[in-house]
C-alpha atoms as a PDB file:
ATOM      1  CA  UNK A   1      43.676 -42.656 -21.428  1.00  0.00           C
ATOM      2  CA  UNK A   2      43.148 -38.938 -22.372  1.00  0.00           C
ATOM      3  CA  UNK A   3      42.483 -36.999 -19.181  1.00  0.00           C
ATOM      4  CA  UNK A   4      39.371 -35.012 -19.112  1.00  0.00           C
ATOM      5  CA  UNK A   5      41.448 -31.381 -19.939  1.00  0.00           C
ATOM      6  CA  UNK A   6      43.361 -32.865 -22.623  1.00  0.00           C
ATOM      7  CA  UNK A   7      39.953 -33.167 -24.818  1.00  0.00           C
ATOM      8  CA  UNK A   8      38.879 -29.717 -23.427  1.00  0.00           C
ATOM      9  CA  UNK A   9      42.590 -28.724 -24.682  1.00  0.00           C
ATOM     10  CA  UNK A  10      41.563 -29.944 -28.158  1.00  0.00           C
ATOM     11  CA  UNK A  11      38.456 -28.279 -28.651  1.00  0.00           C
ATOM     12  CA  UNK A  12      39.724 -24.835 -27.878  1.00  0.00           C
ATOM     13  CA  UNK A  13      42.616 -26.152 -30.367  1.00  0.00           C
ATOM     14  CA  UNK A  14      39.772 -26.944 -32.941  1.00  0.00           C
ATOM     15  CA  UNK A  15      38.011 -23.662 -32.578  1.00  0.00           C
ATOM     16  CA  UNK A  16      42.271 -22.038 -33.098  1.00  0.00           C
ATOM     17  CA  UNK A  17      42.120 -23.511 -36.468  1.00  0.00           C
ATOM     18  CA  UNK A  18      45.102 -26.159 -34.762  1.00  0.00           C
ATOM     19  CA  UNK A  19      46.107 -29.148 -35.289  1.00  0.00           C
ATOM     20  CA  UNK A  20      44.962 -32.338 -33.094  1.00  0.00           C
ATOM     21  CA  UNK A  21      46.083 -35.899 -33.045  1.00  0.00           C
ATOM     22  CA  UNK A  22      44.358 -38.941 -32.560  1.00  0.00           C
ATOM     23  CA  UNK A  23      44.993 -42.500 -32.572  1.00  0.00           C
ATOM     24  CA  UNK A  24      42.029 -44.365 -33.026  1.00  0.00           C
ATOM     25  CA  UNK A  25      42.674 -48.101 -30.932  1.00  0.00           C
ATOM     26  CA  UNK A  26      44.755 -51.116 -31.369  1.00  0.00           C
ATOM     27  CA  UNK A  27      41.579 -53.104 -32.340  1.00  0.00           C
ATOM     28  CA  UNK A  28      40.815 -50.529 -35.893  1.00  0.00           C
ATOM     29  CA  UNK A  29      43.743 -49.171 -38.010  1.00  0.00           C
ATOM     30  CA  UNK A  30      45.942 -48.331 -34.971  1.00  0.00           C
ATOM     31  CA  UNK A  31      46.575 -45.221 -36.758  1.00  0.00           C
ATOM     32  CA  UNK A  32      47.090 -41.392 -35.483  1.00  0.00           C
ATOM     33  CA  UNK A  33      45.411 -39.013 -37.983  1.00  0.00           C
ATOM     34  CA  UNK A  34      46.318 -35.114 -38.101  1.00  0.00           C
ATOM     35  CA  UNK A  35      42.736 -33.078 -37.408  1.00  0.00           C
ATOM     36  CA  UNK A  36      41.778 -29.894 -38.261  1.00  0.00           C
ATOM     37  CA  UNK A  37      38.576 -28.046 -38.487  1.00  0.00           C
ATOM     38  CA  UNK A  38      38.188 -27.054 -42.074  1.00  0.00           C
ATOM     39  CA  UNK A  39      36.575 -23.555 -41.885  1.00  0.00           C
ATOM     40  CA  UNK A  40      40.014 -22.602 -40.516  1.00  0.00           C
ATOM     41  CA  UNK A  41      42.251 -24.710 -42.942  1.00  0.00           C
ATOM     42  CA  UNK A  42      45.194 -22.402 -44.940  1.00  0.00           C
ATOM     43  CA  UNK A  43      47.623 -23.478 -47.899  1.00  0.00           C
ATOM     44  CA  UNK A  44      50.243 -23.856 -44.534  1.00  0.00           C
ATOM     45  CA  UNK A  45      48.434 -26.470 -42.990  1.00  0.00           C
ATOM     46  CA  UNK A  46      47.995 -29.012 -46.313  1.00  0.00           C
ATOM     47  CA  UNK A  47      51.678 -28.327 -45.941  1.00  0.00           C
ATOM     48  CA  UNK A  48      52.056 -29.404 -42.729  1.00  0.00           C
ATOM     49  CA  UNK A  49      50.014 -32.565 -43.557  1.00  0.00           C
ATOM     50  CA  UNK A  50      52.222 -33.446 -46.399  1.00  0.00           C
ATOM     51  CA  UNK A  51      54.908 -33.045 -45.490  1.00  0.00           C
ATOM     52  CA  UNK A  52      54.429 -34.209 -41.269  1.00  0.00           C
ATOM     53  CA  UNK A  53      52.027 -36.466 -41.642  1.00  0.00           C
ATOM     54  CA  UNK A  54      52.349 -37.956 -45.219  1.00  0.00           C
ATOM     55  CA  UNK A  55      48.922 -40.078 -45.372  1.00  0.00           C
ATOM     56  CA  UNK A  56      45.675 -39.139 -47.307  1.00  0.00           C
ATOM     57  CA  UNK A  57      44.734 -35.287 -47.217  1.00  0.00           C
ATOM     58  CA  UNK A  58      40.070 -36.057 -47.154  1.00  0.00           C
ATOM     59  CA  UNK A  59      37.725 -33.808 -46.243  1.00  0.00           C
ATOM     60  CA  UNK A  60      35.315 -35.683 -43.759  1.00  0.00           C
ATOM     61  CA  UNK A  61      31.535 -34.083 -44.046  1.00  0.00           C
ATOM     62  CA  UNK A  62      28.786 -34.228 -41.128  1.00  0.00           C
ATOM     63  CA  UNK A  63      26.219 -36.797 -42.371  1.00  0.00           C
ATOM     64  CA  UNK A  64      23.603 -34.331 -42.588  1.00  0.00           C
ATOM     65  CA  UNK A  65      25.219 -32.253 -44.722  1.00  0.00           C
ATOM     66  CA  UNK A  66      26.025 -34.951 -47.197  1.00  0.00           C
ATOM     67  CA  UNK A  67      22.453 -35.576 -47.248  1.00  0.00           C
ATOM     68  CA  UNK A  68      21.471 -31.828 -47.692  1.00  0.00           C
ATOM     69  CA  UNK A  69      24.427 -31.689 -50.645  1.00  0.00           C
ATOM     70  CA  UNK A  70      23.513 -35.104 -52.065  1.00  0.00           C
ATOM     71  CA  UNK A  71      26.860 -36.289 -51.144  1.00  0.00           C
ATOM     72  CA  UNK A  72      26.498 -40.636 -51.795  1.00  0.00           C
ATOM     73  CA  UNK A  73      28.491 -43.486 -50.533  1.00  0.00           C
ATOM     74  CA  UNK A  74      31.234 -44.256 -53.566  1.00  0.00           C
ATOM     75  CA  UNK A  75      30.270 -47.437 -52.953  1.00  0.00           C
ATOM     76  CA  UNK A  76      26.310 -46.360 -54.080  1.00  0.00           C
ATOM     77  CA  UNK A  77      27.897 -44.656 -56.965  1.00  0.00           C
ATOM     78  CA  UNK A  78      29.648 -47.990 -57.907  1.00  0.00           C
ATOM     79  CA  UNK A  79      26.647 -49.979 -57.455  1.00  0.00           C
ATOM     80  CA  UNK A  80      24.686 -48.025 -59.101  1.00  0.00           C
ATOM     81  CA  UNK A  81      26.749 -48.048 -62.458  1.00  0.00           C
ATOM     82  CA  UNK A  82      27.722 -51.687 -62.379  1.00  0.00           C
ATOM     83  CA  UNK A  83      24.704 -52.328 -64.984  1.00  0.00           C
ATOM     84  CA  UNK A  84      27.441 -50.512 -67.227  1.00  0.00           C
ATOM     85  CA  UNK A  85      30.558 -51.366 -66.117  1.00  0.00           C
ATOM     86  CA  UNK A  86      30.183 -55.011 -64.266  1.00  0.00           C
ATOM     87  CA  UNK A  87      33.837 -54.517 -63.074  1.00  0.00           C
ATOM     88  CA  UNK A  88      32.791 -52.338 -60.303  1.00  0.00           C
ATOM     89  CA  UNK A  89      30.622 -55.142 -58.760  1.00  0.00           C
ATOM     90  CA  UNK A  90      33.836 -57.239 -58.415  1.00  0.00           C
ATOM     91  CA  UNK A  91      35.705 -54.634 -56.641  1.00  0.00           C
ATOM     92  CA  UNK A  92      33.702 -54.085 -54.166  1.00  0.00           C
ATOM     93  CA  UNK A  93      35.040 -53.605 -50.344  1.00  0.00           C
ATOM     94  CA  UNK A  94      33.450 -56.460 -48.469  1.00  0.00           C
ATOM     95  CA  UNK A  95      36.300 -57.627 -47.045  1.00  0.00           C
ATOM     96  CA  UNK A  96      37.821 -53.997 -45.441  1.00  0.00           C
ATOM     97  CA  UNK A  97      39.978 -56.087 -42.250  1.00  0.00           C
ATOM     98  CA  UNK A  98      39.261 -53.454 -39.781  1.00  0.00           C
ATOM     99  CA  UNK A  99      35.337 -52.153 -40.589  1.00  0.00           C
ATOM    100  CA  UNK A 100      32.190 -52.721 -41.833  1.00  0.00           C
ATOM    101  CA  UNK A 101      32.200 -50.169 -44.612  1.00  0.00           C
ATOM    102  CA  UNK A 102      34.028 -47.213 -46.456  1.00  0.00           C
ATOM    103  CA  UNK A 103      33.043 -43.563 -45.711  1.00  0.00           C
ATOM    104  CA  UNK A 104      34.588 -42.518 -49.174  1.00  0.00           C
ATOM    105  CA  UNK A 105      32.822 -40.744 -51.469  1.00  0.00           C
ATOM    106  CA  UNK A 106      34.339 -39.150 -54.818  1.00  0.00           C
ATOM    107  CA  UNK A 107      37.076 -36.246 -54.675  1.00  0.00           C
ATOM    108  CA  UNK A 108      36.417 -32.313 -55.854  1.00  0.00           C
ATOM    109  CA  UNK A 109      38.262 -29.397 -56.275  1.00  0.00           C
ATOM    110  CA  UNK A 110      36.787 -25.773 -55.921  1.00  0.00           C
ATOM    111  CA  UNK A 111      35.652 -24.578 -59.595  1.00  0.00           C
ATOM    112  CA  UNK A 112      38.396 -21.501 -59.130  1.00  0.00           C
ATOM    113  CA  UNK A 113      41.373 -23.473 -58.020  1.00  0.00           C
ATOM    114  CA  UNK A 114      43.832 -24.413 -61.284  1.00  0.00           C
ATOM    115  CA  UNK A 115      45.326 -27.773 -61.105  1.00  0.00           C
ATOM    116  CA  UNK A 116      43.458 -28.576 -57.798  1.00  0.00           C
ATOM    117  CA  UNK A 117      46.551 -30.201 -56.641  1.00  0.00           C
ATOM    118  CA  UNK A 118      48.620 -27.228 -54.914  1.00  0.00           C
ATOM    119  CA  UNK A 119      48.542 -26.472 -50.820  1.00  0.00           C
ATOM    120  CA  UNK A 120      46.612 -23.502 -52.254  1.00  0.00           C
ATOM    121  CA  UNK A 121      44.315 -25.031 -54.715  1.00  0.00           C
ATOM    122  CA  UNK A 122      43.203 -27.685 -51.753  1.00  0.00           C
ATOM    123  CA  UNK A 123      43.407 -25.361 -49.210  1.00  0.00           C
ATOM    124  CA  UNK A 124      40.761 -23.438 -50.704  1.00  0.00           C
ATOM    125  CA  UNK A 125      38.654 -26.710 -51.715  1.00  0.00           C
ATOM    126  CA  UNK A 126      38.960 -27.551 -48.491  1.00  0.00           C
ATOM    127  CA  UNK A 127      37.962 -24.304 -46.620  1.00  0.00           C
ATOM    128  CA  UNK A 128      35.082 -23.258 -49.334  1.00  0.00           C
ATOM    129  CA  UNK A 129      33.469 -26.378 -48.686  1.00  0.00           C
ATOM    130  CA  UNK A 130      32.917 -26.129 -45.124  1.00  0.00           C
ATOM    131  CA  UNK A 131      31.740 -22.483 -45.059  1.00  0.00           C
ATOM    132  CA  UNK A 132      29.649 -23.385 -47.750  1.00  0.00           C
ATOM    133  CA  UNK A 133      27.719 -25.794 -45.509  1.00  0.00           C
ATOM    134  CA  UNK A 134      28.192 -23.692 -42.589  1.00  0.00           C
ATOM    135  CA  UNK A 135      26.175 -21.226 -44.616  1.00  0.00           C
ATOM    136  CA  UNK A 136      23.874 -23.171 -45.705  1.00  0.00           C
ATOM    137  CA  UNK A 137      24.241 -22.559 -49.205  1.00  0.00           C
ATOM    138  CA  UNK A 138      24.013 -26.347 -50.251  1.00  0.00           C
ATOM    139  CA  UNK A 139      22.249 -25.507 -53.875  1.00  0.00           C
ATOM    140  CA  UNK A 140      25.455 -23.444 -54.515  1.00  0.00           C
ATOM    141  CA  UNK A 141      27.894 -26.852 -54.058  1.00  0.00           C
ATOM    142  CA  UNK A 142      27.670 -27.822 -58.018  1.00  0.00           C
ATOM    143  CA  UNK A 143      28.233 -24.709 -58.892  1.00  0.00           C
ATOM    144  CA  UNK A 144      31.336 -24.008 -56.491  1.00  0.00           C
ATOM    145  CA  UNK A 145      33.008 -27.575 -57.296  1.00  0.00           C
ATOM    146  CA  UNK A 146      33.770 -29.816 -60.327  1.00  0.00           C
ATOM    147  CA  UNK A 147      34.353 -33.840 -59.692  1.00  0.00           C
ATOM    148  CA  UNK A 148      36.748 -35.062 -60.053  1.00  0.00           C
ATOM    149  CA  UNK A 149      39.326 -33.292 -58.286  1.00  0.00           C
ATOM    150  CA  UNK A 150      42.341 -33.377 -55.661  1.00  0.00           C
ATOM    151  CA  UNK A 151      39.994 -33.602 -52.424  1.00  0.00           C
ATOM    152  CA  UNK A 152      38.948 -36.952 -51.090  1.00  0.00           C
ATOM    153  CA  UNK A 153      35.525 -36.330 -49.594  1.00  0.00           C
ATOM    154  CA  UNK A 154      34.607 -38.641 -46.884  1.00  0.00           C
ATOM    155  CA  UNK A 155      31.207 -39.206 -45.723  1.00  0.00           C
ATOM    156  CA  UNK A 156      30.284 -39.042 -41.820  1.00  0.00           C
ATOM    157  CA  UNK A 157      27.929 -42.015 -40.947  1.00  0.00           C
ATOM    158  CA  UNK A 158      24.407 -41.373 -39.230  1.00  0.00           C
ATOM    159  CA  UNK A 159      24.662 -40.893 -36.108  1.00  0.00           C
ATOM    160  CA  UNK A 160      27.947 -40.096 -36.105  1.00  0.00           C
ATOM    161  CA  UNK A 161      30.407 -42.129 -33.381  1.00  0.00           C
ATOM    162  CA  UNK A 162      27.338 -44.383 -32.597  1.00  0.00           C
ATOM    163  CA  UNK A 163      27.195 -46.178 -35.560  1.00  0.00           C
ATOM    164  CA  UNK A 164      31.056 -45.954 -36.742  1.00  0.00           C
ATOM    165  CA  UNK A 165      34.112 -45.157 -35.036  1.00  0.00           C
ATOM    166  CA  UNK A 166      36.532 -44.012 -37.305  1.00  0.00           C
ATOM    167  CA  UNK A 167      38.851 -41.092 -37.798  1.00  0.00           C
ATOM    168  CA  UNK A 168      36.053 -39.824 -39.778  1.00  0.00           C
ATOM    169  CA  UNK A 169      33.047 -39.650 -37.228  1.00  0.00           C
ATOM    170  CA  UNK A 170      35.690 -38.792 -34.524  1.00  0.00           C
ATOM    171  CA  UNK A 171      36.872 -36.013 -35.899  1.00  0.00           C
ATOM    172  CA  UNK A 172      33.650 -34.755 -36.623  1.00  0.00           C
ATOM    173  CA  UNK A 173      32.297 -35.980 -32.795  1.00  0.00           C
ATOM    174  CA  UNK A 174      35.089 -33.318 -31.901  1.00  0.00           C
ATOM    175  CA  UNK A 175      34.228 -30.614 -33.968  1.00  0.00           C
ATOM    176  CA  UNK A 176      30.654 -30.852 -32.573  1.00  0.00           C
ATOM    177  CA  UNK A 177      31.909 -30.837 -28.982  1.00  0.00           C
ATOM    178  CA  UNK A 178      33.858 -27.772 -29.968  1.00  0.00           C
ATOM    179  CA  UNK A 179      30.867 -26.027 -31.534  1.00  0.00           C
ATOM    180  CA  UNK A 180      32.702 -25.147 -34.655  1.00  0.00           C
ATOM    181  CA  UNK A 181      31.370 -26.586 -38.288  1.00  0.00           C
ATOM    182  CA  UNK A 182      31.660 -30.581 -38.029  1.00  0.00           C
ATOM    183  CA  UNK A 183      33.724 -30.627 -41.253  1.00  0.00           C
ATOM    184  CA  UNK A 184      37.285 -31.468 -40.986  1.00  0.00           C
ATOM    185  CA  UNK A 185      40.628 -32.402 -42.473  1.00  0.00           C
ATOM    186  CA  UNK A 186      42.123 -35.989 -41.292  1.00  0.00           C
ATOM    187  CA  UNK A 187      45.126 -37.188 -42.780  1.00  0.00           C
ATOM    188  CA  UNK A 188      47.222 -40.608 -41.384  1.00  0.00           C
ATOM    189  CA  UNK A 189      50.785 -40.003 -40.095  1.00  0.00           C
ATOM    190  CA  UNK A 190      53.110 -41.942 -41.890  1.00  0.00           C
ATOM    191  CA  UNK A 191      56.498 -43.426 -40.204  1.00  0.00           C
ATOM    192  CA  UNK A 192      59.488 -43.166 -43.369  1.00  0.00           C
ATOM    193  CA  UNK A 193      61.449 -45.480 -41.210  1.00  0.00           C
ATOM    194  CA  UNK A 194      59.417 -48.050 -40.866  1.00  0.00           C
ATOM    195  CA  UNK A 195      57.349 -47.834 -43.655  1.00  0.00           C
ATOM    196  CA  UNK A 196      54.358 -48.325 -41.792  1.00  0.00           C
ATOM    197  CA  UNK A 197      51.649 -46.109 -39.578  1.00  0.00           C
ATOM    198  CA  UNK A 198      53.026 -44.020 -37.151  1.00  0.00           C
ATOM    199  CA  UNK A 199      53.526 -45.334 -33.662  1.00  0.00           C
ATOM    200  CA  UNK A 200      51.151 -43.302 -31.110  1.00  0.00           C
ATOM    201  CA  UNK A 201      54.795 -43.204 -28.767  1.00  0.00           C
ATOM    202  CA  UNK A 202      56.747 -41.247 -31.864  1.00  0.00           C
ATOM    203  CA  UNK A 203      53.203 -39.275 -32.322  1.00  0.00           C
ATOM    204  CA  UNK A 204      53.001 -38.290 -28.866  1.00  0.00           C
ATOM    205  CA  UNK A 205      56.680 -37.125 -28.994  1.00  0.00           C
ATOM    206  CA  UNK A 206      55.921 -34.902 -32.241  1.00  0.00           C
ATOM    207  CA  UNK A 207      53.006 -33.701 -30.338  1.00  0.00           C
ATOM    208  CA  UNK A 208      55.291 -32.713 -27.182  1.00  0.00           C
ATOM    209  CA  UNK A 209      57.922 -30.932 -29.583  1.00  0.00           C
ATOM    210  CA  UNK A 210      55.358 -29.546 -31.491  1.00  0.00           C
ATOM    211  CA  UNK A 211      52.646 -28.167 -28.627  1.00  0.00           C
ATOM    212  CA  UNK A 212      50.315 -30.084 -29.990  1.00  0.00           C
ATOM    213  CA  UNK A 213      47.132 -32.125 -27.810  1.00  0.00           C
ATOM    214  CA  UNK A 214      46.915 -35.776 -28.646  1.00  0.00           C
ATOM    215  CA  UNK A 215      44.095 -37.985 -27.094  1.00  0.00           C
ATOM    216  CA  UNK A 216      42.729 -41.257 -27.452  1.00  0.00           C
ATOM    217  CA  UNK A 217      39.784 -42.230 -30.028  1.00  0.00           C
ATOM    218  CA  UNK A 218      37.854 -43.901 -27.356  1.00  0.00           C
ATOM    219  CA  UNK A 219      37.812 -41.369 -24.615  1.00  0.00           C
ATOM    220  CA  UNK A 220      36.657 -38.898 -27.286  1.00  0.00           C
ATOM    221  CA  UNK A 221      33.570 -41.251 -28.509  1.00  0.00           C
ATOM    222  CA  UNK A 222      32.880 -41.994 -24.637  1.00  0.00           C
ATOM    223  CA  UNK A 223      32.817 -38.137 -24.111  1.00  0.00           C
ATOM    224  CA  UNK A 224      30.515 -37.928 -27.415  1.00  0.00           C
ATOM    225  CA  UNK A 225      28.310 -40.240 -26.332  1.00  0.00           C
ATOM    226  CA  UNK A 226      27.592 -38.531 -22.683  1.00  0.00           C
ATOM    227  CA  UNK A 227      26.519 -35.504 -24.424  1.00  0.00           C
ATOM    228  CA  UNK A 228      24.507 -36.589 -26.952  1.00  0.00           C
END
């Protein structure tokens, strides 16, 4: 169980433009995802990702800024276009082992990045986006970005923690708790030795040897779900 100062610990962490971790349960992916508020995201920490945490670098948006940005489901995007390309209805994700549903949507890159692909290039993807919605400047977003890109965007769900718990709503839970922009970077830590997820024991002992606050997905949606 995270202790009550360990979660205040990672929202003043969040609002440092640090590094969290957090292992979701044993019942979902039993995965420990590297979080980081993206307003505050620099061509050093996508490095950091890739090269200590290894897993997917996505961008995880607040629900109601997907709506204001007219951010859809991949999965509508598919539907939608299976008409045209009846492929797409027969990969469909109805049989995800550890949820309901996908929060992907497509991937960007910012419209003055080169390749897209760089620490730098998705650094800046990364960061533009979220002070673009912190702004408020959603009618700007097609003219900032180009699809597709280097930046997985993932979609927060309604409601945030009280309709899904994943990385991506508890990330975002955090961020709101912290008062900073609820747009942030997750990204899995990968184990090269076993080939498999990190173990939350050998991700608590990077967080020790790297001063870093790791806490528990569930105290963080209990927390969430007190104040809100």
């Amino acid at each position: 169980m995270s202790e009550l100062n360990d979660i205040e610990k990672g929202f003043e962490a969040l609002r440092n433009g640090e590094f969290i971790l957090v292992y979701d349960n044993d019942d979902r992916e039993g995965e420990v995802d590297m979080i980081i508020a993206s307003e505050f995201v620099t061509p050093e920490s996508v490095a950091t990702m890739r090269d200590n945490a290894g897993g997917l670098i996505c961008n995880c948006i607040h629900h109601d800024f997907c709506e204001s940005l007219g951010i859809p489901f991949m999965t509508d995007i598919m539907n939608a276009a299976t008409d045209k390309y009846p492929v797409l209805a027969t990969l469909a994700p109805n049989d995800i082992p550890y949820d309901e549903r996908s929060s992907f949507s497509f991937w960007v890159n910012h419209r003055d990045s080169f390749t897209g692909i760089t620490d730098h290039d998705r650094a800046m993807t990364i960061r533009e986006l979220a002070l673009l919605c912190k702004d408020g400047k959603f009618d700007e977003f097609g003219e900032k970005f180009r699809s597709p890109g280097h930046v997985c965007l993932l979609r927060g769900a309604e409601d945030s923690v009280k309709n899904r718990q994943g990385h991506t709503e508890i990330g975002l839970a955090m961020c709101e708790m912290a008062g900073v922009t609820p747009v942030c970077v997750v990204c899995e830590m990968m184990d090269s030795e076993t080939n498999k997820a990190t173990s939350f024991e050998k991700a608590k002992k990077y967080a020790e040897e790297n001063n870093l606050v790791i806490l528990k997905g569930d105290d963080i949606i209990n927390k969430y779900l007190e104040e809100f």
